[in-house]
Protein backbone atom coordinates (compact mmCIF):
# COMPACT_ATOMS: atom_id res chain seq x y z
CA UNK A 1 82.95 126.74 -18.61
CA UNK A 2 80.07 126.73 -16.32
CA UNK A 3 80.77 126.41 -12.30
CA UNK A 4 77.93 124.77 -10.05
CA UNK A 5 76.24 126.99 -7.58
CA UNK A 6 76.86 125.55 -4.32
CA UNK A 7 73.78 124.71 -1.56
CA UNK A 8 73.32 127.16 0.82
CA UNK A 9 74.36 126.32 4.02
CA UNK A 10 71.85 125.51 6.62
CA UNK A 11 70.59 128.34 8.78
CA UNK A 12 72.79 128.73 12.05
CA UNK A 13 70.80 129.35 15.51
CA UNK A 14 72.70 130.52 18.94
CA UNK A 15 71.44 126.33 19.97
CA UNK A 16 74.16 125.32 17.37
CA UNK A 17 76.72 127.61 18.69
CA UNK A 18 76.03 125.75 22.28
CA UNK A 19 73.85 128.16 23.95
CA UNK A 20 70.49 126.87 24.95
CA UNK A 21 68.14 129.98 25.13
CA UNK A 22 65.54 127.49 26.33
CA UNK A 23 67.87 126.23 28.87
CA UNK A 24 67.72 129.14 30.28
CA UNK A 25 64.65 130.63 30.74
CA UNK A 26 63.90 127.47 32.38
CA UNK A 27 66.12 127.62 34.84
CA UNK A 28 65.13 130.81 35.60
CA UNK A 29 61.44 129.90 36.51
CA UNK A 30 63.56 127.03 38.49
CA UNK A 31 65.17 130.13 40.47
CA UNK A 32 62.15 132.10 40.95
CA UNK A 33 60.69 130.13 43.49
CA UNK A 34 64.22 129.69 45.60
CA UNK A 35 64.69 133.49 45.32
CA UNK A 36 61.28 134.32 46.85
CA UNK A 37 61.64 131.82 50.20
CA UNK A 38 64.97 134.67 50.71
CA UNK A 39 62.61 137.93 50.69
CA UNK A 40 63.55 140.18 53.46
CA UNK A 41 62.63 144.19 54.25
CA UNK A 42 64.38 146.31 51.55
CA UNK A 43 63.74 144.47 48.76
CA UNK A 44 61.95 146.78 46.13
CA UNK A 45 62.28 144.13 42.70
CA UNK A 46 64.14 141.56 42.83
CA UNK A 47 65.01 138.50 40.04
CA UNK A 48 64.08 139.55 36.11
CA UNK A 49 65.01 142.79 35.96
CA UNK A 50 68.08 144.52 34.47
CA UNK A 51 68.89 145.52 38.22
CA UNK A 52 67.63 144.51 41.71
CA UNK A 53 66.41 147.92 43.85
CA UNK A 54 67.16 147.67 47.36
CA UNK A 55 66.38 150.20 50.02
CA UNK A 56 68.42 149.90 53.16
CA UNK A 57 66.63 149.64 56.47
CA UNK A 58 65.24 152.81 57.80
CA UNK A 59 66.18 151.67 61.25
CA UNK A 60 69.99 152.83 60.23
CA UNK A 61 70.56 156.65 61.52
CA UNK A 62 74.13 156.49 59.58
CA UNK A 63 73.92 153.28 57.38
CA UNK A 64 77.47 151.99 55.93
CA UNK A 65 77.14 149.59 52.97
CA UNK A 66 79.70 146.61 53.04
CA UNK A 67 80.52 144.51 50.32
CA UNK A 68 82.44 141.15 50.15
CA UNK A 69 82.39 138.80 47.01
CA UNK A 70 84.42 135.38 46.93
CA UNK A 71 83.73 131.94 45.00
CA UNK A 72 84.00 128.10 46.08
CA UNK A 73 87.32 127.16 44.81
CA UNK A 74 88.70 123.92 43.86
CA UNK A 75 86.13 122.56 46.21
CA UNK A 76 84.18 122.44 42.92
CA UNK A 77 86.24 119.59 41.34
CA UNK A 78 85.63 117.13 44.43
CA UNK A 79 81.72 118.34 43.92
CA UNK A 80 82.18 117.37 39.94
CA UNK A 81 83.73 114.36 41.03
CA UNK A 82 81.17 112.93 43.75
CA UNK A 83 77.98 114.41 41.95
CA UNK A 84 77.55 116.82 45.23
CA UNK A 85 75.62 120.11 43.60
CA UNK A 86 73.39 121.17 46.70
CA UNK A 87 75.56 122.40 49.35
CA UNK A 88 78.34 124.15 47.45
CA UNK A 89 75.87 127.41 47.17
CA UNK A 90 75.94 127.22 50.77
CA UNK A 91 79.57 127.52 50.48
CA UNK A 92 79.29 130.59 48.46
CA UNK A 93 76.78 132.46 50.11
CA UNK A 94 78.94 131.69 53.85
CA UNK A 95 82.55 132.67 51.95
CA UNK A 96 81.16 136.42 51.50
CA UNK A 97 78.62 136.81 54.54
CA UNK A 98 81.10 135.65 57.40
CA UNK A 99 83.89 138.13 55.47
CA UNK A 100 81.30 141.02 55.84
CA UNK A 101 79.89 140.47 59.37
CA UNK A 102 83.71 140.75 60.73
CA UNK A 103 82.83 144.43 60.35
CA UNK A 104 79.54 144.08 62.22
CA UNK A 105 77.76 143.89 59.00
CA UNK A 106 74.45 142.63 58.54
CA UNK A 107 73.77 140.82 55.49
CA UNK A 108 71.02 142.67 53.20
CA UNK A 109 71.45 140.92 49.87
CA UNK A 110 73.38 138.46 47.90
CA UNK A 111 73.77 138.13 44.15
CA UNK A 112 75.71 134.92 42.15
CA UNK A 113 77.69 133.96 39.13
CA UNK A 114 76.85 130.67 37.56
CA UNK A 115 79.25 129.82 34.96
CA UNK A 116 79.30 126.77 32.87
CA UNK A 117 80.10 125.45 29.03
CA UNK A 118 77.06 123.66 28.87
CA UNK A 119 73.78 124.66 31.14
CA UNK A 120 72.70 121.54 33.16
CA UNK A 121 69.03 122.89 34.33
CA UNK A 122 68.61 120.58 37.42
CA UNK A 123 72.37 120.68 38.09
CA UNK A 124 72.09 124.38 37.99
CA UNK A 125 68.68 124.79 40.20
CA UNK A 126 70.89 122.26 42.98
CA UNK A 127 73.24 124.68 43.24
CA UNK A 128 70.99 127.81 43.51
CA UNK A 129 68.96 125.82 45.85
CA UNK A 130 72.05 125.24 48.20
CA UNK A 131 72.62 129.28 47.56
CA UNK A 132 68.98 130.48 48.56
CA UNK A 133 69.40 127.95 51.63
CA UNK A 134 72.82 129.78 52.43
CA UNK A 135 70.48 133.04 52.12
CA UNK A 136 67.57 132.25 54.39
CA UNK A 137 70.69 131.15 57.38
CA UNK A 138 72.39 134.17 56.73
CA UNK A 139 68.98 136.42 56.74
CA UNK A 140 69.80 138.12 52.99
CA UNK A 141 68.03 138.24 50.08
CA UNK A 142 68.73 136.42 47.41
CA UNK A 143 67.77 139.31 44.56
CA UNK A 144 69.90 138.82 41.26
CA UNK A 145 72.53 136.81 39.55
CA UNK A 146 74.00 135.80 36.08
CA UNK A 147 73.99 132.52 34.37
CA UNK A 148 76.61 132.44 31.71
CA UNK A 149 76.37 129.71 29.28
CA UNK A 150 79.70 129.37 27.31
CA UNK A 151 80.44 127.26 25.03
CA UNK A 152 84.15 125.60 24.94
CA UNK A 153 85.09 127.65 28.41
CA UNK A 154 84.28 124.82 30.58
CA UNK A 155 84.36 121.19 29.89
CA UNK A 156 80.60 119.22 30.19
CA UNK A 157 79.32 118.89 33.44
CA UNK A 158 81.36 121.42 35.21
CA UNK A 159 81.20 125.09 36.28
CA UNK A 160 81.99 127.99 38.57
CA UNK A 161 80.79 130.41 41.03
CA UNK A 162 81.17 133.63 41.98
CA UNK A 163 78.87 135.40 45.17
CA UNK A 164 78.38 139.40 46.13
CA UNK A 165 76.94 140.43 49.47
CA UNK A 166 76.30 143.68 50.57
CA UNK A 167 75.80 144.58 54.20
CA UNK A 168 75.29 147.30 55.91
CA UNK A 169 76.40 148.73 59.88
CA UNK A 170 75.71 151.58 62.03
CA UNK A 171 78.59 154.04 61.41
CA UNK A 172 79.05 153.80 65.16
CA UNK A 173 79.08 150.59 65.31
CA UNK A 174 81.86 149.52 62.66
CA UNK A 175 84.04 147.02 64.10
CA UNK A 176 87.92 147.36 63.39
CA UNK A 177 90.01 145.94 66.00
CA UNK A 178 91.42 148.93 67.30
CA UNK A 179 90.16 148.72 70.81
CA UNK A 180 91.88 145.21 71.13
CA UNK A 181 94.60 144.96 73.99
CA UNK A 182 96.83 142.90 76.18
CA UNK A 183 94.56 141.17 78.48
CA UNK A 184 91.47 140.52 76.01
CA UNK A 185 89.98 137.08 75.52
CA UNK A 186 90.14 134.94 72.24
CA UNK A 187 86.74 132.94 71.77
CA UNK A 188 87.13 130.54 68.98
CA UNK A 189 83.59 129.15 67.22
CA UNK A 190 83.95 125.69 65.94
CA UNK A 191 83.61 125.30 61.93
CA UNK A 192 82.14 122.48 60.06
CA UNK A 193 85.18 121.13 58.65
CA UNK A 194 87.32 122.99 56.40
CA UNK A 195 84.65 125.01 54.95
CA UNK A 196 86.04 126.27 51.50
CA UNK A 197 89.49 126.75 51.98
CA UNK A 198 92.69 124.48 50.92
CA UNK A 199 91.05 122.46 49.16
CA UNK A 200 94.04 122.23 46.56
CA UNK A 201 95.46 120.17 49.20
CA UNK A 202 92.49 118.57 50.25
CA UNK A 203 92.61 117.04 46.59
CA UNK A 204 95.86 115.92 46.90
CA UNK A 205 95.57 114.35 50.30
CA UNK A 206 93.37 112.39 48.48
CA UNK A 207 94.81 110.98 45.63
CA UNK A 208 98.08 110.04 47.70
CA UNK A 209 95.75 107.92 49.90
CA UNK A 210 93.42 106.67 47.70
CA UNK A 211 94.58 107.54 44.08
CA UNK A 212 91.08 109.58 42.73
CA UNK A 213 88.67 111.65 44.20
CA UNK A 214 86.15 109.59 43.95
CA UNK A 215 87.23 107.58 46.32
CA UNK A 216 86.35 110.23 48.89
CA UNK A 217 82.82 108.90 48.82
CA UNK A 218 84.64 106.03 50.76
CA UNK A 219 83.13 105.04 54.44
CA UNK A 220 84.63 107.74 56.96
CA UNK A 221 88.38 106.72 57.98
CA UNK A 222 88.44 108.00 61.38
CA UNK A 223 85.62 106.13 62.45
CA UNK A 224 83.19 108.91 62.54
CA UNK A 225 79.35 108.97 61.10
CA UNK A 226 78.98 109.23 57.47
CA UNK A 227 81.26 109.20 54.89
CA UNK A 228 84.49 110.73 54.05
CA UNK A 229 82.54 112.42 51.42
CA UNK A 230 80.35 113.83 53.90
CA UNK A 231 83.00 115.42 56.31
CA UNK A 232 85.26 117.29 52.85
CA UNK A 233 81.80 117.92 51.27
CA UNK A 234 80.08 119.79 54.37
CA UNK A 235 79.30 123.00 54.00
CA UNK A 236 80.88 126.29 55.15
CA UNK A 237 79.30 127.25 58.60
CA UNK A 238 77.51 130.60 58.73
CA UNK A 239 77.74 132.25 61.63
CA UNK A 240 75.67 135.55 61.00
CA UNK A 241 72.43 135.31 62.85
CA UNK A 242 74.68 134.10 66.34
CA UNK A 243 77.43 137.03 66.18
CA UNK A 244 74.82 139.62 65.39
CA UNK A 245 72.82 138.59 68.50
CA UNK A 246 76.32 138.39 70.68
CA UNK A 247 77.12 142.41 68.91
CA UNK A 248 74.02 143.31 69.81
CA UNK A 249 74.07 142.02 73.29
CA UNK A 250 77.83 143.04 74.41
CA UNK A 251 80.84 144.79 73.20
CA UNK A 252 82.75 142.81 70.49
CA UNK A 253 86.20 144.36 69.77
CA UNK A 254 87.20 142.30 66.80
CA UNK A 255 86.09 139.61 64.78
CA UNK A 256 88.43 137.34 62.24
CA UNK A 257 86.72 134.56 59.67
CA UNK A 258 89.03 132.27 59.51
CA UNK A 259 89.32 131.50 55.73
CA UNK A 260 92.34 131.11 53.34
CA UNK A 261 95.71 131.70 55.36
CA UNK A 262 94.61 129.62 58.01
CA UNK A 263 94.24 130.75 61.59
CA UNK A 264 97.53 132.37 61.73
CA UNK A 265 97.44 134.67 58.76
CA UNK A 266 93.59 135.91 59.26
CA UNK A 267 93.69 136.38 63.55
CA UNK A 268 96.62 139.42 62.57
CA UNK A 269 93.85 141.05 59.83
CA UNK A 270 91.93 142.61 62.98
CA UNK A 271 94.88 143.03 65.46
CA UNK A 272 96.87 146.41 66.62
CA UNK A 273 100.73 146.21 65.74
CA UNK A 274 101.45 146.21 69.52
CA UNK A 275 99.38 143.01 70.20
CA UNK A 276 100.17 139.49 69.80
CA UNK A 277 97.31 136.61 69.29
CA UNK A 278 98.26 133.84 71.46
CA UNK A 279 95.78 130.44 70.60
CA UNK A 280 96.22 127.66 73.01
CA UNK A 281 95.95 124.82 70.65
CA UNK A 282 94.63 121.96 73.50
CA UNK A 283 91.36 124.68 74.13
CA UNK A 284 89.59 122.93 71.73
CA UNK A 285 88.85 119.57 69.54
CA UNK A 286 90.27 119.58 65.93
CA UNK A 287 87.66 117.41 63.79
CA UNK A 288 88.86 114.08 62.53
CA UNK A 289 88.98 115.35 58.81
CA UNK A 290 91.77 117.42 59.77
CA UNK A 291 93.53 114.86 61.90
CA UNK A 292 93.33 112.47 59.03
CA UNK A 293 94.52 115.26 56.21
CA UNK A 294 97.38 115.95 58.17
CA UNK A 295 98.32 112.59 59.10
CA UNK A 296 98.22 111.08 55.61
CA UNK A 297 99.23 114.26 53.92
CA UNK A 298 102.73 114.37 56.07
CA UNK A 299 101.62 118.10 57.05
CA UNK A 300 103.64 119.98 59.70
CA UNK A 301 101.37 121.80 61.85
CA UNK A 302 102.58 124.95 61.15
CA UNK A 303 101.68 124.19 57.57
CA UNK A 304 98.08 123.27 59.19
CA UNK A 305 97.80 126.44 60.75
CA UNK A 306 98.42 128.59 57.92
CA UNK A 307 96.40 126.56 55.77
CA UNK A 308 93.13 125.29 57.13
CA UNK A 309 90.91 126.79 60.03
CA UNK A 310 91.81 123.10 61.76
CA UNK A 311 88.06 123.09 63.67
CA UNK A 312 87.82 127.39 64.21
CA UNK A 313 85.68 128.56 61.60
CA UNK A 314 85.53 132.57 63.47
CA UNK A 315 87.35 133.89 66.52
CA UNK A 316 85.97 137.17 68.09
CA UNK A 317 87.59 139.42 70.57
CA UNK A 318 86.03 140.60 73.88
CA UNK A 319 87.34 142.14 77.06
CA UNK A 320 87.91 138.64 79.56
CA UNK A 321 85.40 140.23 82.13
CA UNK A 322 82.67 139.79 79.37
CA UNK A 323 84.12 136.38 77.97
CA UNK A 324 82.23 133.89 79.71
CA UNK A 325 78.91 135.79 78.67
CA UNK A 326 79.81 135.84 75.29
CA UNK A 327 80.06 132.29 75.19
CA UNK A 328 77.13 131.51 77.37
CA UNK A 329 75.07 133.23 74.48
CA UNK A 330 76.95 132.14 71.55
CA UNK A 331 76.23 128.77 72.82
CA UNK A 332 72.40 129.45 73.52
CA UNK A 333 72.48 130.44 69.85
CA UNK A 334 73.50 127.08 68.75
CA UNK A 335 77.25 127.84 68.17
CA UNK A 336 80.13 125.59 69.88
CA UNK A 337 81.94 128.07 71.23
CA UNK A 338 85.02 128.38 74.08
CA UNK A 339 88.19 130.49 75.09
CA UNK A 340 90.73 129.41 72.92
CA UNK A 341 93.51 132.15 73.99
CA UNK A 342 94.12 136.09 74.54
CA UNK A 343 95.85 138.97 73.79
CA UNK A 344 99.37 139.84 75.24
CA UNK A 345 101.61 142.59 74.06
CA UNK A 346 103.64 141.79 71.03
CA UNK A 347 107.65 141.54 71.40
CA UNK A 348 109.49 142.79 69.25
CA UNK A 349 109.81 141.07 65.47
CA UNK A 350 107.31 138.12 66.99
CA UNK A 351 104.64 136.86 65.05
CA UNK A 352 101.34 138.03 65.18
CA UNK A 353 99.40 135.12 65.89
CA UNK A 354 101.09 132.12 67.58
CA UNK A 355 99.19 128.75 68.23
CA UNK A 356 100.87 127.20 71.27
C-alpha cells in the first residue's frame, strides 16, 4: 500500500511569527534624529551600538553616579484609550530625573524600554518623540534603548515603558536630609496635575462618572481651559534645570519628589527621625483635576494625601533665613513656587509628615 508524500509546508519567516524586522529598523532611523536634538558633553557613541560610552564631566573632582529607573503606569491605558502617544515619554523621562536630582544629581543620560505585541512605527516614534522632548528639559542625553516586539505579550495597539537615568553629584555635595531641623522651611513647587502617579484611581474616578475612559476627552468639568483629557493627560513636570540653579545658588538641605505615596509618604523619605513635616494645606491652590477626582471619587483627604501629589509636584528644604530667596529664584526660573510649611521636632509615635 502506497502512502502520499505530503507538500512541504511553506517556508516560515520571523514576519509570520509577528515580528516585523522591517518595522524596526525603521523606527530606528525614526529615533535617530530625536536622539541627536538630546546630545550633551560626555557622550562618546550613542544610538546603534551594542552599548552607549559615556564619559562623565571632567568638571567633577569626586564624581558619584546616580541611577533611578521607573515606567508610566496605568497612565498608559487612558493614553490607549484617548489616542494620546506624545507626552507619555515625557512622563517617563520626568518619573526617573526628578527621583535622581533629590540627591543633587544632574541628569547625564537616559535610556528606554519600548515594549509592545505589535510595533506601531509612528505610534512608537510619538512616544520617543515625547521622551527626547523630556530629555532636552531635563538636559540628558538620550543615548540608547530597546524596542521589544512580542508577539501575543501585549494586545494590538498597546505597550509599555520602562526609563534609566544616570546622574551624577559632587561627593560633597550629595544631598541626604540629614542637616534638616526644627525651624527649617518647607517650599512646595506646584506640579502639572497628577503627573504619573494613581492613576489606578484616576481610571476609576472615571468610569463611576462617566462609565469609559474615553469619555475623559469630555470638555473640562471644572470649568477650566481645555479638556478633561488635557488636565489627566498632562505631562509630569520636570523640575531639573530650576533646582540645579537654586543648589547651585544656596544651601538645599533636602529635596522630596513627590510621586507614588502621595505627599505624606515621600516628605518622611528625606527627614531625620527627630523631625516632623508639618504642610499647611491652605499655602497653596490644589488644581481643579484634583478637586474634581476627589469630589466624584468620594475620597477622604487623607486618602488624597497619600495618594496623589494634590498640586506639589517637589518640596525642598532650606534653612527659613534663606527661604524667601529660594523662592524668589525658583520663581525667576519659571517654577510656581511658595512656603507651604516647616520643620518642628517630632513627638513621640506622631507621624512624619502631617498636612494641616
Amino acid at each position: 500500500m502506497s502512502s502520499t508524500p505530503s507538500k512541504p509546508a511553506a517556508p516560515l519567516t520571523y514576519k509570520d511569527a509577528g515580528v516585523d524586522i522591517d518595522a524596526g529598523d525603521a523606527l530606528v532611523e525614526r529615533i535617530k534624529p530625536l536622539a541627536r536634538r538630546t546630545m550633551r558633553e560626555g557622550v562618546l557613541a550613542g544610538i546603534g551600538g551594542f552599548g552607549a560610552l559615556f564619559e562623565v564631566p571632567k568638571r567633577y573632582r569626586e564624581p558619584v553616579l546616580v541611577s533611578g529607573t521607573d515606567g508610566v503606569g496605568t497612565k498608559l491605558r487612558l493614553a490607549f484609550a484617548l489616542d494620546r502617544h506624545d507626552t507619555v515619554g515625557i512622563d517617563l523621562v520626568a518619573m526617573s530625573v526628578n527621583d535622581i536630582l533629590v540627591q543633587g544629581a544632574e541628569p547625564l543620560f537616559f535610556l528606554d524600554y519600548f515594549a509592545c505585541g505589535r510595533l506601531d512605527v509612528d505610534t512608537a516614534a510619538r512616544v520617543v518623540g515625547g521622551i527626547a522632548t523630556g530629555c532636552e528639559q531635563a538636559g540628558c542625553a538620550l543615548i540608547g534603548g530597546e524596542t521589544a516586539e512580542m508577539p501575543d505579550m501585549y494586545p494590538d495597539g498597546e505597550y509599555d515603558l520602562a526609563g534609566f537615568a544616570v546622574g551624577c553629584v559632587e561627593k560633597s555635595a550629595a544631598i541626604d536630609g540629614r542637616s534638616i531641623g526644627p525651624g527649617d522651611a518647607i517650599i512646595g513647587l506646584a506640579s502639572s496635575g497628577p503627573h504619573s502617579n494613581g492613576y489606578s484611581l484616576v481610571r476609576r474616578v472615571i468610569q463611576r462618572a462617566h462609565g469609559s475612559l474615553e469619555s475623559a476627552a469630555m470638555d473640562a468639568p471644572f470649568g477650566a481651559s481645555g479638556t478633561f483629557a488635557d488636565a489627566v493627560m498632562a505631562p509630569t513636570r520636570i523640575y531639573v534645570k530650576p533646582v540645579l540653579g537654586l543648589i547651585g545658588a544656596l544651601p538645599v538641605k533636602g529635596i522630596a519628589h513627590i510621586t507614588g505615596g502621595g505627599l505624606v509618604e515621600n516628605v518622611p523619605r528625606v527627614l531625620p527621625d527627630a523631625c516632623q513635616a508639618v504642610l499647611e494645606r491652605s499655602a497653596w491652590t490644589m488644581p481643579p483635576v484634583f478637586d474634581w477626582l476627589q469630589r466624584e471619587g468620594g475620597i477622604a483627604d487623607a486618602e488624597m494625601h497619600r495618594v496623589f501629589n494634590c498640586g506639589i509636584g517637589m518640596v525642598i528644604v532650606v534653612d527659613a533665613a534663606l527661604a524667601d530667596d529660594a523662592i524668589a529664584r525658583l520663581r525667576a526660573a519659571g517654577e510656581t513656587a511658595a512656603r507651604i510649611g516647616g520643620i518642628v521636632a517630632r513627638p513621640a509615635g506622631a507621624a512624619a509628615t502631617v498636612v494641616v
